[in-house]
C-alpha atoms as a PDB file:
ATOM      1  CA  UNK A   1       9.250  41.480 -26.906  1.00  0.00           C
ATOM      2  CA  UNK A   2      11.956  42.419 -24.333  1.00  0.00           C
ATOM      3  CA  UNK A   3      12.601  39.445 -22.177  1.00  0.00           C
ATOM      4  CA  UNK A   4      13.747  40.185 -18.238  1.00  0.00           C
ATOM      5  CA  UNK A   5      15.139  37.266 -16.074  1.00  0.00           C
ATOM      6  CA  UNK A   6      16.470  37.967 -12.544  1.00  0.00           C
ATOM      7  CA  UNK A   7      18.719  34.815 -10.725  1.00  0.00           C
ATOM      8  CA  UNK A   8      18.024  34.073  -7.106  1.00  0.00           C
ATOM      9  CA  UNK A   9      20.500  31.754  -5.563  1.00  0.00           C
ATOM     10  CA  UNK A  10      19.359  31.724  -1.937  1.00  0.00           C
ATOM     11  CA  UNK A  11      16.156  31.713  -2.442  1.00  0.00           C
ATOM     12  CA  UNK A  12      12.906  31.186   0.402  1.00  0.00           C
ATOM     13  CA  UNK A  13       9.553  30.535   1.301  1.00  0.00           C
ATOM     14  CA  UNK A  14       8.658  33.823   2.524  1.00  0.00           C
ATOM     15  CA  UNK A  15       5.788  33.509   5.452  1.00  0.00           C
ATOM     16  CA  UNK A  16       4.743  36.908   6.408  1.00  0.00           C
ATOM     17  CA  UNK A  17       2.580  36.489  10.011  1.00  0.00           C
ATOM     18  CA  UNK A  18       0.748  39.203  11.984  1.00  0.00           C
ATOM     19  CA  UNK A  19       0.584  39.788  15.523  1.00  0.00           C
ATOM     20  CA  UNK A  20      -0.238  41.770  18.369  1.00  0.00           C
ATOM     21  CA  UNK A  21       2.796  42.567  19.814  1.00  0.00           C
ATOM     22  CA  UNK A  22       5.945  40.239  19.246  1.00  0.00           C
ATOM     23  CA  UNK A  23       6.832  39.486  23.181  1.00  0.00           C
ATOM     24  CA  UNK A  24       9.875  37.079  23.671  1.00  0.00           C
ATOM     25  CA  UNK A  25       9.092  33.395  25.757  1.00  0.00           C
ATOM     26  CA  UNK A  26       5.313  34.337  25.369  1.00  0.00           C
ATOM     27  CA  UNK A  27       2.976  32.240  23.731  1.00  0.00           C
ATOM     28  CA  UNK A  28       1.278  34.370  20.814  1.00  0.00           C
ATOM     29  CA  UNK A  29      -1.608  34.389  18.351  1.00  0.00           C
ATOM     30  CA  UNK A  30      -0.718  34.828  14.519  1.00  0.00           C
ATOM     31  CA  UNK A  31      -2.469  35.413  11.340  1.00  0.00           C
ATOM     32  CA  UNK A  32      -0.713  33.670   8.327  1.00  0.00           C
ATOM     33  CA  UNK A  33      -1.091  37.060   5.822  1.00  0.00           C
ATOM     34  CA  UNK A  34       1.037  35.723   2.814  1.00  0.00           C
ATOM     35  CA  UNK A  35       3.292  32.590   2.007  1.00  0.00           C
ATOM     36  CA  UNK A  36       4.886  33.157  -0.917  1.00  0.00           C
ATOM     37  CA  UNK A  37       8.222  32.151  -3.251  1.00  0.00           C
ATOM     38  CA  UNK A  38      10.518  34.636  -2.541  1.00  0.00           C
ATOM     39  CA  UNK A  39      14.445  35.629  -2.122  1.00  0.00           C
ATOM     40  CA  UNK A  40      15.574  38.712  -3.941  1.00  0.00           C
ATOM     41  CA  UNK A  41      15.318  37.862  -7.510  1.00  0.00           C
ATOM     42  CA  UNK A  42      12.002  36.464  -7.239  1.00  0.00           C
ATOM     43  CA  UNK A  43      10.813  39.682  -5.553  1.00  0.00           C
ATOM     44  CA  UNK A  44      12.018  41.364  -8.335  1.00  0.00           C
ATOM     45  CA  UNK A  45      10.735  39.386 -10.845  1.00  0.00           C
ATOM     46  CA  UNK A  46       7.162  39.565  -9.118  1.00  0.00           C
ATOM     47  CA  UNK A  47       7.598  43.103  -9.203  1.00  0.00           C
ATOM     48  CA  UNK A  48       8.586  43.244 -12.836  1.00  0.00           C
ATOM     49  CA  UNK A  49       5.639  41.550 -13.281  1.00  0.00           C
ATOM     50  CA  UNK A  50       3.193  43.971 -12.171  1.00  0.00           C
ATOM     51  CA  UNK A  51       4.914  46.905 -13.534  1.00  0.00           C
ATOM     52  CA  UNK A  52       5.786  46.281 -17.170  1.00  0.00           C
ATOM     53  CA  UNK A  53       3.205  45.748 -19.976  1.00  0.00           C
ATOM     54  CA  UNK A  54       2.318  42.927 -21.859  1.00  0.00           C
ATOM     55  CA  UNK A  55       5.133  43.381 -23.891  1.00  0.00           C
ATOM     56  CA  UNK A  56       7.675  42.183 -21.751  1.00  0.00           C
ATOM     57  CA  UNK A  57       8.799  38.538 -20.691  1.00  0.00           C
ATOM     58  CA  UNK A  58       9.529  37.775 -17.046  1.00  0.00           C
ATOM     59  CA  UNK A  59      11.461  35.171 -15.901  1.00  0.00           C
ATOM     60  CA  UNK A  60      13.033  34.142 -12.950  1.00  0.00           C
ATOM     61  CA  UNK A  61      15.507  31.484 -12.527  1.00  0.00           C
ATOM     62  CA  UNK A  62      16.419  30.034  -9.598  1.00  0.00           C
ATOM     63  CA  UNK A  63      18.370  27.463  -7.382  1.00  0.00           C
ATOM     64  CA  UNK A  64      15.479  26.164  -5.545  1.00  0.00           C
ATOM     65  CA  UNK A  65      14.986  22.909  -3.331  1.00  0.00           C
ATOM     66  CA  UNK A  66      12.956  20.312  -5.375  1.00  0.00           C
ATOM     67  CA  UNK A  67      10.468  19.789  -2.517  1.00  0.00           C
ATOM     68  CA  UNK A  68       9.058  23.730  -3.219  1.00  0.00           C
ATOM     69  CA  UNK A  69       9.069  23.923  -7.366  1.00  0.00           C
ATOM     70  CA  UNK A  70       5.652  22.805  -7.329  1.00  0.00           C
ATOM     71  CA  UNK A  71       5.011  25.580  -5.310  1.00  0.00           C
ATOM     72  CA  UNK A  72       6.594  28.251  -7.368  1.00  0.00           C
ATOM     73  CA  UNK A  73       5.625  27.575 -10.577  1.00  0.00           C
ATOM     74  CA  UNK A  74       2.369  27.353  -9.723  1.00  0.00           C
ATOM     75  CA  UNK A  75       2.099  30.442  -7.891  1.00  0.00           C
ATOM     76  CA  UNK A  76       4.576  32.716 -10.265  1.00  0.00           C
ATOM     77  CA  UNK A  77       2.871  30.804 -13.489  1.00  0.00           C
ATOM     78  CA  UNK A  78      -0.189  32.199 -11.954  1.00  0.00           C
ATOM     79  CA  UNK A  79       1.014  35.774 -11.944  1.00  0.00           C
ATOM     80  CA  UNK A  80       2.547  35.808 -15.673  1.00  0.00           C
ATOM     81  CA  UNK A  81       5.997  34.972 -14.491  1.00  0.00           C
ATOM     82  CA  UNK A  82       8.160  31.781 -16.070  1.00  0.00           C
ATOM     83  CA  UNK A  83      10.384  30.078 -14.259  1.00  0.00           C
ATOM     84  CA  UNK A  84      13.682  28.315 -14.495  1.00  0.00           C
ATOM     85  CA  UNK A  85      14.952  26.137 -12.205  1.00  0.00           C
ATOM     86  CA  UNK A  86      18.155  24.556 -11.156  1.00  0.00           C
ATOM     87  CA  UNK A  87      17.214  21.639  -8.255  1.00  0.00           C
ATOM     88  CA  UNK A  88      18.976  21.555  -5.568  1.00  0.00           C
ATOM     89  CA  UNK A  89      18.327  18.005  -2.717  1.00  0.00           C
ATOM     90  CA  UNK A  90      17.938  20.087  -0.035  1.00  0.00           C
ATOM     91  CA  UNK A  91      14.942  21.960   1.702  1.00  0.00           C
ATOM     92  CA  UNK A  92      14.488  25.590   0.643  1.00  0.00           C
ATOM     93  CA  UNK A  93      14.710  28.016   3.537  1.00  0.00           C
ATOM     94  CA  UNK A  94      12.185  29.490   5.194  1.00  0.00           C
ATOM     95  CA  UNK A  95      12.013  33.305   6.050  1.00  0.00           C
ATOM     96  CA  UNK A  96       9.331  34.668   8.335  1.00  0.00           C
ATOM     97  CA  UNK A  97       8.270  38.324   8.937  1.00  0.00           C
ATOM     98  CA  UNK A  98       6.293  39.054  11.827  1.00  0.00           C
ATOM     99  CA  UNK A  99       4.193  42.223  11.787  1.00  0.00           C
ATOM    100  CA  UNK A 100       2.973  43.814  14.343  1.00  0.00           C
ATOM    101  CA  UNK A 101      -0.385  45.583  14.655  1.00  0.00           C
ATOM    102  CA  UNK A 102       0.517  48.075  17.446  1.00  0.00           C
ATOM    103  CA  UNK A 103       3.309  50.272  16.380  1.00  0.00           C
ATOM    104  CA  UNK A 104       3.981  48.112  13.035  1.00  0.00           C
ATOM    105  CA  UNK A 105       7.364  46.926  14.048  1.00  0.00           C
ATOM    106  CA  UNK A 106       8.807  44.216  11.760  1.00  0.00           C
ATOM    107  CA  UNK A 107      10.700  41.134  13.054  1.00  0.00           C
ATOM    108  CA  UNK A 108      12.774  38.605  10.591  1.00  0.00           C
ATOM    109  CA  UNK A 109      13.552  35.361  10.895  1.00  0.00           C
ATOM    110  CA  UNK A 110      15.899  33.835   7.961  1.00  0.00           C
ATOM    111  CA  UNK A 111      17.276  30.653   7.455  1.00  0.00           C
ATOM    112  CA  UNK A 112      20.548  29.291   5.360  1.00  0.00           C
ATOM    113  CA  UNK A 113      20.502  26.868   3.109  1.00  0.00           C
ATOM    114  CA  UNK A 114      23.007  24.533   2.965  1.00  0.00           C
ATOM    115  CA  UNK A 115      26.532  24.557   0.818  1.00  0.00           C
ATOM    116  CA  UNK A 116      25.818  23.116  -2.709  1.00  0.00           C
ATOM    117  CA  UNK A 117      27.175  20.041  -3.660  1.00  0.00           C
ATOM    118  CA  UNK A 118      29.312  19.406  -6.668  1.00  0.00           C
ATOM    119  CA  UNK A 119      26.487  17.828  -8.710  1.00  0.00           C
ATOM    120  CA  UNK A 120      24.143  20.926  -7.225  1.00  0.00           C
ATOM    121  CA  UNK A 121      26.518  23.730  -8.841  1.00  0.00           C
ATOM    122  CA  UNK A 122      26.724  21.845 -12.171  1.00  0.00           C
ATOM    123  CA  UNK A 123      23.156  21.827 -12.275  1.00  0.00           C
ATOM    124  CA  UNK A 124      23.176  25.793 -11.678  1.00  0.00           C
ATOM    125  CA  UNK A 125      25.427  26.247 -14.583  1.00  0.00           C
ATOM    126  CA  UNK A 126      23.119  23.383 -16.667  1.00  0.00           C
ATOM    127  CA  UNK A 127      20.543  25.675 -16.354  1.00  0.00           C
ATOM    128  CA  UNK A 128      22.523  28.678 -17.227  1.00  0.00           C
ATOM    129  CA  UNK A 129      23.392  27.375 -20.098  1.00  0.00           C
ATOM    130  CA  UNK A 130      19.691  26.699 -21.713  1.00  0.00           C
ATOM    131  CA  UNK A 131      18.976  30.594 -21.202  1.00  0.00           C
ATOM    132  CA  UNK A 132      17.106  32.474 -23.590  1.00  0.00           C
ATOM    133  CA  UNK A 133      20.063  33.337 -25.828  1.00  0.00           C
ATOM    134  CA  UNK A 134      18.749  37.561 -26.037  1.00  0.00           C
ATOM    135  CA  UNK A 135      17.979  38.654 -22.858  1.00  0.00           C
ATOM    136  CA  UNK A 136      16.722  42.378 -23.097  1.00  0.00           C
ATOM    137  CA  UNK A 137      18.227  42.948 -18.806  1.00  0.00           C
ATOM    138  CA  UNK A 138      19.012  40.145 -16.327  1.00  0.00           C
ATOM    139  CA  UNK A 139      19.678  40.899 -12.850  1.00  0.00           C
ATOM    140  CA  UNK A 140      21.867  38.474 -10.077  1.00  0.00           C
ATOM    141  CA  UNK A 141      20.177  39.304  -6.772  1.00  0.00           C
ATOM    142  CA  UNK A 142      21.331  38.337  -3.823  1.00  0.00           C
ATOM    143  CA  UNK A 143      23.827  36.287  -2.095  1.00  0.00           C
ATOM    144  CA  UNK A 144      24.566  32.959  -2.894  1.00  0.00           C
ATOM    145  CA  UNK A 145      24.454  29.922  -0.220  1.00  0.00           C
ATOM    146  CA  UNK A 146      27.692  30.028   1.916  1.00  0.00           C
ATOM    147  CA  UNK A 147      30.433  28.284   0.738  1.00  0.00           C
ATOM    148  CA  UNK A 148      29.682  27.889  -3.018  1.00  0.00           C
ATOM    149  CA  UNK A 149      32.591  27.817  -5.402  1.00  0.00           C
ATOM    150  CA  UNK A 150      33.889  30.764  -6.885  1.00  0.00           C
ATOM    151  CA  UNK A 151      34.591  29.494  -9.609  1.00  0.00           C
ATOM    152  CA  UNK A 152      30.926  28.470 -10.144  1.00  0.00           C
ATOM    153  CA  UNK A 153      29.640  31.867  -9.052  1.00  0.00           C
ATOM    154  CA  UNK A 154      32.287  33.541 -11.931  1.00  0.00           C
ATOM    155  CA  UNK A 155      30.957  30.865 -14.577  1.00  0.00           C
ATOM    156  CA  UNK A 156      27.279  31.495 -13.661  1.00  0.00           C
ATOM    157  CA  UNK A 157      27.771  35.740 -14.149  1.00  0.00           C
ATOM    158  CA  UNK A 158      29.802  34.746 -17.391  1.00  0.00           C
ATOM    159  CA  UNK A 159      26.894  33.188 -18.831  1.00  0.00           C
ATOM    160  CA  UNK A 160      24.523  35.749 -17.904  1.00  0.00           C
ATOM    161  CA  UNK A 161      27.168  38.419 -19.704  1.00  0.00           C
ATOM    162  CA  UNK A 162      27.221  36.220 -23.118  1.00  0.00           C
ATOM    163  CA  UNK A 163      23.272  36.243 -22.636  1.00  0.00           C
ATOM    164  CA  UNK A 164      22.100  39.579 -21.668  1.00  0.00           C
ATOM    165  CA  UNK A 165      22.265  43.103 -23.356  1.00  0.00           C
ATOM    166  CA  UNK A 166      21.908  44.778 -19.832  1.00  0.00           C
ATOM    167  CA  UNK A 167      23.497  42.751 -16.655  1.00  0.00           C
ATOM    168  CA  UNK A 168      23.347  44.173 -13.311  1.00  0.00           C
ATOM    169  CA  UNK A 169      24.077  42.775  -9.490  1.00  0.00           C
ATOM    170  CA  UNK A 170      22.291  43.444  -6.467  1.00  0.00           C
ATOM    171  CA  UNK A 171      24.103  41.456  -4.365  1.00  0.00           C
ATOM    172  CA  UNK A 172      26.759  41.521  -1.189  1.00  0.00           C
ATOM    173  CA  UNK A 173      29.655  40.086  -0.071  1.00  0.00           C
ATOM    174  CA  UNK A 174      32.051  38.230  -2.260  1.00  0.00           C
ATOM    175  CA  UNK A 175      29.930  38.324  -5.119  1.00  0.00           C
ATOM    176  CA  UNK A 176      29.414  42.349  -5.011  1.00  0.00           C
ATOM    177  CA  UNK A 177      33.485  42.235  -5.149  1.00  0.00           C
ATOM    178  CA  UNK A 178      33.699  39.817  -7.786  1.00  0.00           C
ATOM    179  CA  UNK A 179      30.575  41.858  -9.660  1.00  0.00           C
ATOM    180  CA  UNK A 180      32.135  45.276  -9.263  1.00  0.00           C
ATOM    181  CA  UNK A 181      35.707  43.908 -11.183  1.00  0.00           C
ATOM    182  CA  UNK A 182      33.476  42.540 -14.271  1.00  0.00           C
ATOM    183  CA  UNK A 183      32.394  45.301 -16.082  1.00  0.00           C
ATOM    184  CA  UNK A 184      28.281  45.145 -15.297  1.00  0.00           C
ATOM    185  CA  UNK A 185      25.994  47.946 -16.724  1.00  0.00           C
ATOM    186  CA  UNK A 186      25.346  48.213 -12.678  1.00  0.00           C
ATOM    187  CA  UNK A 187      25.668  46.781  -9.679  1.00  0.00           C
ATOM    188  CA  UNK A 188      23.491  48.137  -6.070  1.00  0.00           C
ATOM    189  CA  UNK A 189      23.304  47.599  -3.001  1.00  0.00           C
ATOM    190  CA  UNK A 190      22.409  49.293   0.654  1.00  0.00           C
ATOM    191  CA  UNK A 191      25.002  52.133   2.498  1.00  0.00           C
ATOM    192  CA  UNK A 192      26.602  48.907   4.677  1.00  0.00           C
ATOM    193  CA  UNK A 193      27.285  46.751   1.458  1.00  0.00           C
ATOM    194  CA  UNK A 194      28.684  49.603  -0.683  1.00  0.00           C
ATOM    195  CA  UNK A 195      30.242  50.964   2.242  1.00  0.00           C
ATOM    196  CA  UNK A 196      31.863  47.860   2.618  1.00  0.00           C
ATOM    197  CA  UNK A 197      33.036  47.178  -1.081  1.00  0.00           C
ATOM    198  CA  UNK A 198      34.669  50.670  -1.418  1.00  0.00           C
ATOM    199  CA  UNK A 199      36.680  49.529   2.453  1.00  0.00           C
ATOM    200  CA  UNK A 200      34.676  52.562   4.099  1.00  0.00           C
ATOM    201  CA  UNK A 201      35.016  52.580   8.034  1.00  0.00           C
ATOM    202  CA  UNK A 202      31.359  51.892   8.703  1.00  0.00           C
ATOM    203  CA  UNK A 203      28.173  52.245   6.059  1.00  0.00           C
ATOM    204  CA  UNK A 204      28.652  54.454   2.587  1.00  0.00           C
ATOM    205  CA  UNK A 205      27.497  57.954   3.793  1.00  0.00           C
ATOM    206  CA  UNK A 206      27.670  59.966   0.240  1.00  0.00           C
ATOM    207  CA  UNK A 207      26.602  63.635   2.245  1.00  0.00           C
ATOM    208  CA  UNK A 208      30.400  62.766   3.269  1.00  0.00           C
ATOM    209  CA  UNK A 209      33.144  64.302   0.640  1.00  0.00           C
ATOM    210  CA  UNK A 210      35.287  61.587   0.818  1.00  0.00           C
ATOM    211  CA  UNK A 211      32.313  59.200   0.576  1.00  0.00           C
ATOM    212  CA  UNK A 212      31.175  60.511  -2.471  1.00  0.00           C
ATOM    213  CA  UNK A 213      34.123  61.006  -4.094  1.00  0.00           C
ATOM    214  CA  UNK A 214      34.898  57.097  -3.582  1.00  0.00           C
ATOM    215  CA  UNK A 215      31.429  56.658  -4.700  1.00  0.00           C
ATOM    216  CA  UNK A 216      32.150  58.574  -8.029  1.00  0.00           C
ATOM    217  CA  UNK A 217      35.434  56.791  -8.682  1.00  0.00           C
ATOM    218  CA  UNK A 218      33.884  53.020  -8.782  1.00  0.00           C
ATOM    219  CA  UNK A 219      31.908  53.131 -11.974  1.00  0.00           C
ATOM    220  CA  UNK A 220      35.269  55.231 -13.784  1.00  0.00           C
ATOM    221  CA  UNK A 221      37.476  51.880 -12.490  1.00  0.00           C
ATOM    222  CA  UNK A 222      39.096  49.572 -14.663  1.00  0.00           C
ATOM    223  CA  UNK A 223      36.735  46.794 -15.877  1.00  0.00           C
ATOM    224  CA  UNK A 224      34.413  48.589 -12.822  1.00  0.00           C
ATOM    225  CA  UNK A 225      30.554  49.011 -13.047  1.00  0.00           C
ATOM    226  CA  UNK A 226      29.408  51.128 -15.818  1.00  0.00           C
ATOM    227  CA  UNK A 227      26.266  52.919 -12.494  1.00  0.00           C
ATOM    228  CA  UNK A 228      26.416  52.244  -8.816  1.00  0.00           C
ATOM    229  CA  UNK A 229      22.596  52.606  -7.288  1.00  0.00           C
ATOM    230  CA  UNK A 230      22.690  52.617  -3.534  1.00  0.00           C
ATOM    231  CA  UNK A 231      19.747  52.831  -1.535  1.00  0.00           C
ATOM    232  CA  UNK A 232      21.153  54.673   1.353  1.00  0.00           C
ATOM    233  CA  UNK A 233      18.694  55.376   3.874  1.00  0.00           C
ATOM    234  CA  UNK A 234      14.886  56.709   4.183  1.00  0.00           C
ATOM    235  CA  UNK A 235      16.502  60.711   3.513  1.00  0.00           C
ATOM    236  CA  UNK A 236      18.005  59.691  -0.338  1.00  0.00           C
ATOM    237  CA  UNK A 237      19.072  57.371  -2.883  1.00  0.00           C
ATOM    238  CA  UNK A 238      21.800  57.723  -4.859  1.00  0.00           C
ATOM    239  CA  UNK A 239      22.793  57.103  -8.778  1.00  0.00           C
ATOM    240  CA  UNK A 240      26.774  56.844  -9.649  1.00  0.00           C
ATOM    241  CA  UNK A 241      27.542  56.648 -13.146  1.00  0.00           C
ATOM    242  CA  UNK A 242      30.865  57.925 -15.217  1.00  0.00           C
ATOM    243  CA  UNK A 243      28.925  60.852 -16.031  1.00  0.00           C
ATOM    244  CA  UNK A 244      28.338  61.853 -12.625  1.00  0.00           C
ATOM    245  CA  UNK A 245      26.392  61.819  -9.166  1.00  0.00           C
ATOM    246  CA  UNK A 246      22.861  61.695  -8.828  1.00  0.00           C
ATOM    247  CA  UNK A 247      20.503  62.129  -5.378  1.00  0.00           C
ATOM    248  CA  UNK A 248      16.970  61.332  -5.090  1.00  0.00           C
ATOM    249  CA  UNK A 249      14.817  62.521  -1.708  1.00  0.00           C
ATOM    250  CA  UNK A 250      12.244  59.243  -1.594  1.00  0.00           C
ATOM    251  CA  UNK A 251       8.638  60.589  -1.305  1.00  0.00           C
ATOM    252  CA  UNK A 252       6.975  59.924   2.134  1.00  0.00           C
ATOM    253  CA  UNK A 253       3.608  57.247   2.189  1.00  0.00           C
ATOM    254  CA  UNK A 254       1.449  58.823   4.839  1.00  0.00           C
ATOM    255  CA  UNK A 255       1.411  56.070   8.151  1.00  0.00           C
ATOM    256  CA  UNK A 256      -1.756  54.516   7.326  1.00  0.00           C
ATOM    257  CA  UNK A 257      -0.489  53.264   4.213  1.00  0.00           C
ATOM    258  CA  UNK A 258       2.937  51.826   5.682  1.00  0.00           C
ATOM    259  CA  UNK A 259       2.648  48.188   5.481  1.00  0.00           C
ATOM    260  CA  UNK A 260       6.667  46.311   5.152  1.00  0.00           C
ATOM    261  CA  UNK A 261       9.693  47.504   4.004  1.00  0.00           C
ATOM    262  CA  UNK A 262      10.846  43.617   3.534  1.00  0.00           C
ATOM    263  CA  UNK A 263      11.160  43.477  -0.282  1.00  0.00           C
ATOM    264  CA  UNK A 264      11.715  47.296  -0.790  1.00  0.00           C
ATOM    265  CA  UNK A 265      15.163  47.113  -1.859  1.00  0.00           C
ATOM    266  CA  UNK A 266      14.204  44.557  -4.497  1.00  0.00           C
ATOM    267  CA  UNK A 267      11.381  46.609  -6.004  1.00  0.00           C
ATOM    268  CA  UNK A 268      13.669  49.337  -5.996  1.00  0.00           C
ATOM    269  CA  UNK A 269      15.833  46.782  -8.664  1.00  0.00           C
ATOM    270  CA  UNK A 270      13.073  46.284 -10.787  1.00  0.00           C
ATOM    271  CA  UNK A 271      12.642  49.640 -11.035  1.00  0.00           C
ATOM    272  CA  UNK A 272      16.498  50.116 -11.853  1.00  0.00           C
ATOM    273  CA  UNK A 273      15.407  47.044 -14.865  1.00  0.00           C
ATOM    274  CA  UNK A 274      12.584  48.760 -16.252  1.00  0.00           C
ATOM    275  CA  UNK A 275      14.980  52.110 -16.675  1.00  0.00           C
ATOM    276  CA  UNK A 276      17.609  50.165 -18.475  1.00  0.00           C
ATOM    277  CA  UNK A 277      15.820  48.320 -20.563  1.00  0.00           C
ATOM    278  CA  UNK A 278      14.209  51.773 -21.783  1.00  0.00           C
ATOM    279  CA  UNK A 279      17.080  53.456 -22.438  1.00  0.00           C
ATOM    280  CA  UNK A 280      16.678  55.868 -19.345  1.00  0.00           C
ATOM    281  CA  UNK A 281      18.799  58.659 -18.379  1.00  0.00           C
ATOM    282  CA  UNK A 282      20.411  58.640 -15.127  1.00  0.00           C
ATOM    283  CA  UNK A 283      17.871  61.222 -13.651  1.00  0.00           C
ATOM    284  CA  UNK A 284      14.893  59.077 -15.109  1.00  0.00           C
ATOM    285  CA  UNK A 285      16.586  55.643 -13.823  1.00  0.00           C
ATOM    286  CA  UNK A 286      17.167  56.921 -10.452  1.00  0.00           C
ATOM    287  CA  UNK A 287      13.353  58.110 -10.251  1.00  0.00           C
ATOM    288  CA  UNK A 288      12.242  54.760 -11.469  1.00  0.00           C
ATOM    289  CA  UNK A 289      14.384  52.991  -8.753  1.00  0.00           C
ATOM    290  CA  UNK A 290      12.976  54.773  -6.034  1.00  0.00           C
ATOM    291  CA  UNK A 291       9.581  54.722  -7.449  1.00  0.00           C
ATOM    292  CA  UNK A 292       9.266  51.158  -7.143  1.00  0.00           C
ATOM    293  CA  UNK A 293      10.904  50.777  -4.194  1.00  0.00           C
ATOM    294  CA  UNK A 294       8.570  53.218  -1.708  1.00  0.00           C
ATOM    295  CA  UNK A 295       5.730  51.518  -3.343  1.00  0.00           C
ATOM    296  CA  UNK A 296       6.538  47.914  -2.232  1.00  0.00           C
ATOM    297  CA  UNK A 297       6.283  49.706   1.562  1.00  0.00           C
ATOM    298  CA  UNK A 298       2.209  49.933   1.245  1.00  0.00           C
ATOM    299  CA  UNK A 299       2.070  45.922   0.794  1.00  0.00           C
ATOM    300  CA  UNK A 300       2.840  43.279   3.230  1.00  0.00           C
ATOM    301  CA  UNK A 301       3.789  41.092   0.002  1.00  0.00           C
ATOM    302  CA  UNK A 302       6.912  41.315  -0.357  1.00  0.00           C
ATOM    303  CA  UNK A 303       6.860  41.240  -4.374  1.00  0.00           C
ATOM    304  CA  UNK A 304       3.876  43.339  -5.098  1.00  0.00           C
ATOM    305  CA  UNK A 305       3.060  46.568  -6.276  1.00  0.00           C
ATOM    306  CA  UNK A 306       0.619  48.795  -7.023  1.00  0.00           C
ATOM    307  CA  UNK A 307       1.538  50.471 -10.398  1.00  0.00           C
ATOM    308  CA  UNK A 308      -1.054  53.295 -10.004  1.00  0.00           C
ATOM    309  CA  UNK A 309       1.096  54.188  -7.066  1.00  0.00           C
ATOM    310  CA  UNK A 310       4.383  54.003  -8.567  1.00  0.00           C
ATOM    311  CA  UNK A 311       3.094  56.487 -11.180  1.00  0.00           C
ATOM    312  CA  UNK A 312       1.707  58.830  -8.448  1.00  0.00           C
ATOM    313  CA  UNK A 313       5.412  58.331  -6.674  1.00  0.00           C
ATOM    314  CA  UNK A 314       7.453  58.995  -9.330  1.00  0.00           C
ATOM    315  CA  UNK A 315       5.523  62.081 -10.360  1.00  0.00           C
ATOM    316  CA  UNK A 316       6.720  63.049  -6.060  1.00  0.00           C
ATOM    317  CA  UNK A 317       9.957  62.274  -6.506  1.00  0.00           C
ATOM    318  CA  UNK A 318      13.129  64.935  -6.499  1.00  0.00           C
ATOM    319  CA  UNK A 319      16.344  63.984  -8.230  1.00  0.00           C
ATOM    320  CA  UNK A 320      19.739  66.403  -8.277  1.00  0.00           C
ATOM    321  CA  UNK A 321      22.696  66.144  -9.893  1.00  0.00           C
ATOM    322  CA  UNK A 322      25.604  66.440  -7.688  1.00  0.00           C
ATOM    323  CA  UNK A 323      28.516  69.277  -7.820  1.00  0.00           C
END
């Protein structure tokens, strides 16, 4: 049985609302669609969930406020998914979506949760500790709360290397830097994030030569990423490895079936999981990636999937190796 875990540090209560039309200082009528544990990992995970067989393990640890575990392992328990948690005295933040019904605009609303205390980050790496000692892929997604230690973020990714036979980062900021100099099977993130860890003027834009040749050069770095997966933009996705370059064209969901793209990015990551823990060529990976993540756009959930549709996806899906 291959085991998965994905680590959310910032995680949320997602609320996902639907409205008419979103119309600042107005008073407006909602429909509560979904309230859910969320924050990237536990997207992931959810999304795991759904697409892997029997088979596999899911779980997802996390550094949750003790007022919502209830909450989570209920819900996730209900779903197949374990969880881990590391408790942390404060609230966990809430994230809203509003929908719109006319013209389907999306509008977010995300909190911050608090820096961790001293006794919160030794709790984090408590609980990193008493992982399952073989872990088949593990995944840090996201970014952590502001201001937590280095030092604790480097110890937490340590443990997760000892632990896991395939380690990835989806993640931004400081943590994507410290992620890309620690010799990961992968890290991913969007054009701005990439864009930003390579010190790009403006958003990673690989149709650019001197984008994609700064693109191609992370994973052959010393002690760099072993693939780089960017989701760029609606037009392509790309796959960096030290074998080479890799573009996929994401298939297009006809408008009736568009729901969110919130939690795209993260299915997209599970997809990326699935891949590595197969074995899966670049080509295949990259396919998988973007499989999962156009799917998550016909659900308003932002973990959930339909795998019948990921199959039909995938089977869309064009992938070229660049020159």
């Amino acid at each position: 049985m291959t085991t998965f875990l994905t680590l959310t540090l910032h995680p949320a209560v997602d609320r996902i609302v639907e409205v008419e039309r979103l119309i600042p200082g107005a008073l407006i009528d909602g429909r509560l669609l979904k309230r859910v544990p969320a924050g990237k990992g536990v997207n992931t995970a959810r999304v795991l969930r759904r697409v892997l067989g029997s088979e596999s393990k899911v779980l997802a640890a996390t550094w949750l406020g003790t007022n919502e575990v209830s909450l989570a392992a209920r819900m996730l328990a209900g779903e197949g998914i374990e969880l881990a948690v590391a408790r942390r005295s404060c609230p966990t933040r809430i994230c809203t979506t509003y929908l719109e019904r006319l013209g389907g605009r999306e509008t977010h609303v995300k909190e911050a949760m608090p820096a961790p205390s001293r006794a919160e980050c030794a709790e984090l790496l408590h609980m990193a500790s008493r992982l399952p000692v073989e872990l088949g892929c593990a995944a840090v997604c996201g970014s952590a709360p502001p201001q937590t230690p280095a030092r604790t973020l480097r110890a937490v990714l340590a443990a997760l290397r000892a632990h896991a036979r395939v380690l990835i980062a989806d993640t931004n900021g400081p943590l994507l830097e410290w992620a890309a100099r620690s010799g990961l099977d992968g890290i991913k993130g969007n054009a701005k994030e990439i864009g930003a860890l390579l010190k790009l003027r403006g958003p990673l834009d690989p149709w650019k030569r001197a984008h994609a040749k700064a693109l191609r050069a992370l994973p052959d770095r010393r002690s760099g990423p072993r693939a780089v997966l960017v989701t760029a933009s609606s037009d392509a996705a790309w796959l960096a490895t030290r074998e080479g370059l890799w573009r996929a064209k994401p298939p297009v969901l006809p408008k009736s079936r568009r729901r969110s793209a919130t939690g795209c990015g993260d299915a997209a990551t599970a997809g990326w999981m699935w891949a590595c823990a197969r074995g899966a060529e670049p080509e295949e990976a990259l396919r998988l990636a973007v499989a999962c993540g156009s799917a998550k756009f016909a659900s308003a959930d932002p973990g959930s999937v339909e795998l019948r549709l990921v199959r039909k996806l995938r089977a869309q899906i064009e992938v070229s190796r660049e020159q």
